[in-house]
Protein backbone atom coordinates (compact mmCIF):
# COMPACT_ATOMS: atom_id res chain seq x y z
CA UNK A 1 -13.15 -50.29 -22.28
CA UNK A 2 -16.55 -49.97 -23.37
CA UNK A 3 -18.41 -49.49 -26.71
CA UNK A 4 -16.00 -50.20 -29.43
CA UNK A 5 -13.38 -49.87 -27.36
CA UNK A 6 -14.63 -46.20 -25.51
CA UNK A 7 -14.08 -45.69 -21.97
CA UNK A 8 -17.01 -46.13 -19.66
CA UNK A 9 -16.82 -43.75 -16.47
CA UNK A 10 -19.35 -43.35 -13.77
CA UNK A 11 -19.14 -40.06 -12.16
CA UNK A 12 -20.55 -40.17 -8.91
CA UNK A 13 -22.01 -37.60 -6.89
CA UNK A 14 -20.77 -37.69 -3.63
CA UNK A 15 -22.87 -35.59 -1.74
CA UNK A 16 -25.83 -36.85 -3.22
CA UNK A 17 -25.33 -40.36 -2.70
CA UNK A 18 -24.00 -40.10 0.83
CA UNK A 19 -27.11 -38.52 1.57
CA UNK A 20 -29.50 -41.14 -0.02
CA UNK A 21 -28.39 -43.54 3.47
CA UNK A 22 -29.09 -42.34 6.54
CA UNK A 23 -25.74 -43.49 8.34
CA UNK A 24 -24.97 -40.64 10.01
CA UNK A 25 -22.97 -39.04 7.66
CA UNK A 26 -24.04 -35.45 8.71
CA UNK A 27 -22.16 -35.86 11.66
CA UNK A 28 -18.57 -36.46 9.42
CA UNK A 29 -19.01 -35.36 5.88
CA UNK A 30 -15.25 -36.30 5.10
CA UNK A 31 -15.05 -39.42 7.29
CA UNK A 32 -18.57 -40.65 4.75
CA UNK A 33 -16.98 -39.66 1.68
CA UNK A 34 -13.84 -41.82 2.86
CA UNK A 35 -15.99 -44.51 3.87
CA UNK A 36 -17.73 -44.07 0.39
CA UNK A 37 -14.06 -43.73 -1.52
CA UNK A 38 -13.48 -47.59 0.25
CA UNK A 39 -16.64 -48.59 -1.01
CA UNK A 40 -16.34 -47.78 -4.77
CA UNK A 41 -12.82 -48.78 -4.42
CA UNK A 42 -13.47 -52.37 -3.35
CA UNK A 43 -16.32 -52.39 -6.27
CA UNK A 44 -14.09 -51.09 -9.00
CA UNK A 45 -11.44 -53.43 -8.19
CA UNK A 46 -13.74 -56.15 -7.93
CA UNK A 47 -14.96 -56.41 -11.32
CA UNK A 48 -18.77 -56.67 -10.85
CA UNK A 49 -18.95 -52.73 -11.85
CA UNK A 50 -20.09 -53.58 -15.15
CA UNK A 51 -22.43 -51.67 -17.65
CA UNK A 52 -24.14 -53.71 -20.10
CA UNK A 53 -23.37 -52.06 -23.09
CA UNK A 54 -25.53 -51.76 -25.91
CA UNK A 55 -26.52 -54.47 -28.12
CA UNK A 56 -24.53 -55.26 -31.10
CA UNK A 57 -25.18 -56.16 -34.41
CA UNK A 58 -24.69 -59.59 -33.62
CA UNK A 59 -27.58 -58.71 -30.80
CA UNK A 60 -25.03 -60.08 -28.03
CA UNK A 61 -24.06 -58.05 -25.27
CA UNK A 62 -20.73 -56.93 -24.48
CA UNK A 63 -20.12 -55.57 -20.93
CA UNK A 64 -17.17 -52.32 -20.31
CA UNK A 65 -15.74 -52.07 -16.88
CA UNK A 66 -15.69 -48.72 -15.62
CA UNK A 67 -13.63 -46.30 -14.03
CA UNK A 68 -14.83 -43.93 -11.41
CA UNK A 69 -14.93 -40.12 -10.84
CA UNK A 70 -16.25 -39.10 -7.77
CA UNK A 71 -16.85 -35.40 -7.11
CA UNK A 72 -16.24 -34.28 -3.68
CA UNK A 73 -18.18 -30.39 -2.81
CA UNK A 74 -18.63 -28.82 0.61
CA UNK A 75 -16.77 -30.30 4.06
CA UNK A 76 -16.60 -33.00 2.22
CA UNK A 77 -13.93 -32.08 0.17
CA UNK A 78 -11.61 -32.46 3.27
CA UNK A 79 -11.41 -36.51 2.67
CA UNK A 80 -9.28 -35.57 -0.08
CA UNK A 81 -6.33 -35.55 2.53
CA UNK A 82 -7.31 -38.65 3.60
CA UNK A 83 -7.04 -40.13 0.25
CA UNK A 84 -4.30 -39.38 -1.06
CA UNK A 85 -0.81 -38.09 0.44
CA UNK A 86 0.86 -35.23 -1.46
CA UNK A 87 2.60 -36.41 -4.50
CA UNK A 88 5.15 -34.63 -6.35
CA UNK A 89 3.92 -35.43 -9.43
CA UNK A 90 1.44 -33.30 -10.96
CA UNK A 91 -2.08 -34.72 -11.61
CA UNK A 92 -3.63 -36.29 -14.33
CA UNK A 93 -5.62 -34.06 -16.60
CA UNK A 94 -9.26 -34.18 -15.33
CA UNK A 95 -10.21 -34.72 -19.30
CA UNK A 96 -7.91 -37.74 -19.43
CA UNK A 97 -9.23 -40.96 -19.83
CA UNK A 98 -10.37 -42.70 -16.66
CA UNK A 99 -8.67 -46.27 -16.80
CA UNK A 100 -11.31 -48.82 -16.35
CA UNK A 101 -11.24 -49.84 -12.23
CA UNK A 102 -9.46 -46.68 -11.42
CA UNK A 103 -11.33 -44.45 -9.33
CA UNK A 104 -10.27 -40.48 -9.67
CA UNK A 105 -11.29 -37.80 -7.15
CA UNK A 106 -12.28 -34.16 -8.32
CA UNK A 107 -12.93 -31.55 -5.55
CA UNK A 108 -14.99 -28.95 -6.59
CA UNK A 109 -13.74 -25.45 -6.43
CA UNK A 110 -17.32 -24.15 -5.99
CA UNK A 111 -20.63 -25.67 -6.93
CA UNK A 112 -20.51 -29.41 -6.81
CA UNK A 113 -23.17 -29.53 -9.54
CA UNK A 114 -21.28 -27.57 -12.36
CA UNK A 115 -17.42 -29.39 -11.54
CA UNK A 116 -20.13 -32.92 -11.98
CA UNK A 117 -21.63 -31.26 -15.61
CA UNK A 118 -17.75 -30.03 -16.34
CA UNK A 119 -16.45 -33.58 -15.51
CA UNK A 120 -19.34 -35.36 -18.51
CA UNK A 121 -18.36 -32.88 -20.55
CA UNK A 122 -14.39 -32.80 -20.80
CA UNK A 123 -14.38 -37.07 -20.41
CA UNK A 124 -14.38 -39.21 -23.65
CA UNK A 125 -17.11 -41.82 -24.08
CA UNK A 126 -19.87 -42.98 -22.11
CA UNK A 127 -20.27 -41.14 -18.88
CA UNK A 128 -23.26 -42.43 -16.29
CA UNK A 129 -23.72 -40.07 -13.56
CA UNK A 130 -24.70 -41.57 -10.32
CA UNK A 131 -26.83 -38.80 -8.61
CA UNK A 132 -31.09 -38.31 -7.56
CA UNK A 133 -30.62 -34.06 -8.10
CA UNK A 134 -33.68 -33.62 -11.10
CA UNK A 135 -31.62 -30.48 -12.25
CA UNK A 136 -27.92 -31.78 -12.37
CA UNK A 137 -29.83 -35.19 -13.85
CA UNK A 138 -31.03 -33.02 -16.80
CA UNK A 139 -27.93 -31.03 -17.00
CA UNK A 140 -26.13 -34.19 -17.24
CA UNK A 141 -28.49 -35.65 -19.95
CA UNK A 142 -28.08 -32.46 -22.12
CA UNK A 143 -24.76 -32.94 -21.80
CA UNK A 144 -24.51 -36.51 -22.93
CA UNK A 145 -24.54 -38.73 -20.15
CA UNK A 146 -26.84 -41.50 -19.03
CA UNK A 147 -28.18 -41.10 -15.69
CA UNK A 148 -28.80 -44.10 -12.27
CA UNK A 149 -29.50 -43.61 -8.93
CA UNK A 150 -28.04 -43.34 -5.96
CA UNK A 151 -29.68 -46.99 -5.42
CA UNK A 152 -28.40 -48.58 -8.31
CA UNK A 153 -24.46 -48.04 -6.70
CA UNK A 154 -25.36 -48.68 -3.68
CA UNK A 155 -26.79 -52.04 -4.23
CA UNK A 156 -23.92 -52.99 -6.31
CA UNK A 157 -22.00 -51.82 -3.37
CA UNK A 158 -24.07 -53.84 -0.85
CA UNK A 159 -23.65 -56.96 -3.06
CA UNK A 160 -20.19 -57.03 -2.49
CA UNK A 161 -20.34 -57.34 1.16
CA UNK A 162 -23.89 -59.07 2.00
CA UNK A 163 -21.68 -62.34 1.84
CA UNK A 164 -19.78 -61.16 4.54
CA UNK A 165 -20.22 -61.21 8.44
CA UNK A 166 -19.70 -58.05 10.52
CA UNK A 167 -17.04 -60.34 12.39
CA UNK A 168 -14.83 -61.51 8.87
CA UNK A 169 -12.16 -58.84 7.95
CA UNK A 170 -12.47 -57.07 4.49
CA UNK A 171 -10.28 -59.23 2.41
CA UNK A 172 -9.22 -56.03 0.21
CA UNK A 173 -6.75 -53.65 0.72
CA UNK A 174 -7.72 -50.11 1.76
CA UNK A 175 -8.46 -47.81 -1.53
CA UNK A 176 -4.54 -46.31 -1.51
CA UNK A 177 -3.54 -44.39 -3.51
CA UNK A 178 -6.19 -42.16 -5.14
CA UNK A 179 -5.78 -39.29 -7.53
CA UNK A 180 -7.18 -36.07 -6.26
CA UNK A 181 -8.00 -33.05 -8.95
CA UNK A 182 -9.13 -29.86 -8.01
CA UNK A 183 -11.65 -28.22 -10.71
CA UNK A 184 -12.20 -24.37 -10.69
């Protein structure tokens, strides 16, 4: 929980942040957002996704662990089966709160941009959008969410895993199961 006791998401968009590193993620748009998926998994479980929140009247600072939304558009969309098998439970409301540490998958239905700006607006609290698009950044904004860079994750990201080798074995489980949501 956040701000006096709000949920803090980060809604990430995919697209845009798989295409700020130039890994070669044209060549498997699913595969990258799977890769990605592990990525924000491992962070969100690891606790070092914080916020800083803002300062209190004591003029401490109080710091909310967030959940995750990432928004999946295009042929990227296909990781979704990847992510998550079938289940026969019906989905979480895409408005519901995002636990903190959980990270949620939304596939857009058509633009990637509007599901992101639909996703800020339906979610209670304090929504950061992860995403270097000027438009969806303002759209975003207007809408009520702060706004970081595709940099910002990806250095929290890389600070997980700059302490270890290529040869050591990634001590966390893979990023099962996740909760796919299809927005229209």
């Amino acid at each position: 929980m956040g701000i006096g006791g709000q949920p803090v998401t980060i809604v990430v968009d995919v697209a845009n942040v798989m295409g700020s590193r130039p890994d070669g993620w044209w060549r498997d748009r699913a595969g990258a957002a799977v890769r990605l998926h592990a990525d924000i998994t491992r962070l969100a479980g690891s606790g070092r996704a914080i916020l800083p929140d803002e300062r209190g009247e004591t003029g401490t600072e109080r710091a909310g662990v967030p959940g995750f939304v990432m928004v999946l558009e295009g042929a990227a969309k296909a990781a979704a089966a990847r992510l998550a098998p079938p289940e026969p439970n019906a989905p979480e409301p895409a408005d519901a709160d995002v636990r903190p540490g959980e990270v949620r998958v939304v596939q857009a239905a058509g633009s990637g941009d509007d599901a992101i700006v639909a996703v800020v607006r339906r979610l209670p609290g304090r929504r950061v959008v992860v995403t270097a698009d000027r438009e969806l950044r303002e759209r975003c904004v207007a809408a009520g969410a702060e706004i970081r860079g595709p940099g910002w994750l990806l250095g929290l990201i890389s600070g997980l895993t700059s302490g270890l080798s290529p040869a050591e074995p990634d001590p966390l489980p893979p990023p099962w199961p996740a909760t796919v949501l299809v927005m229209g």
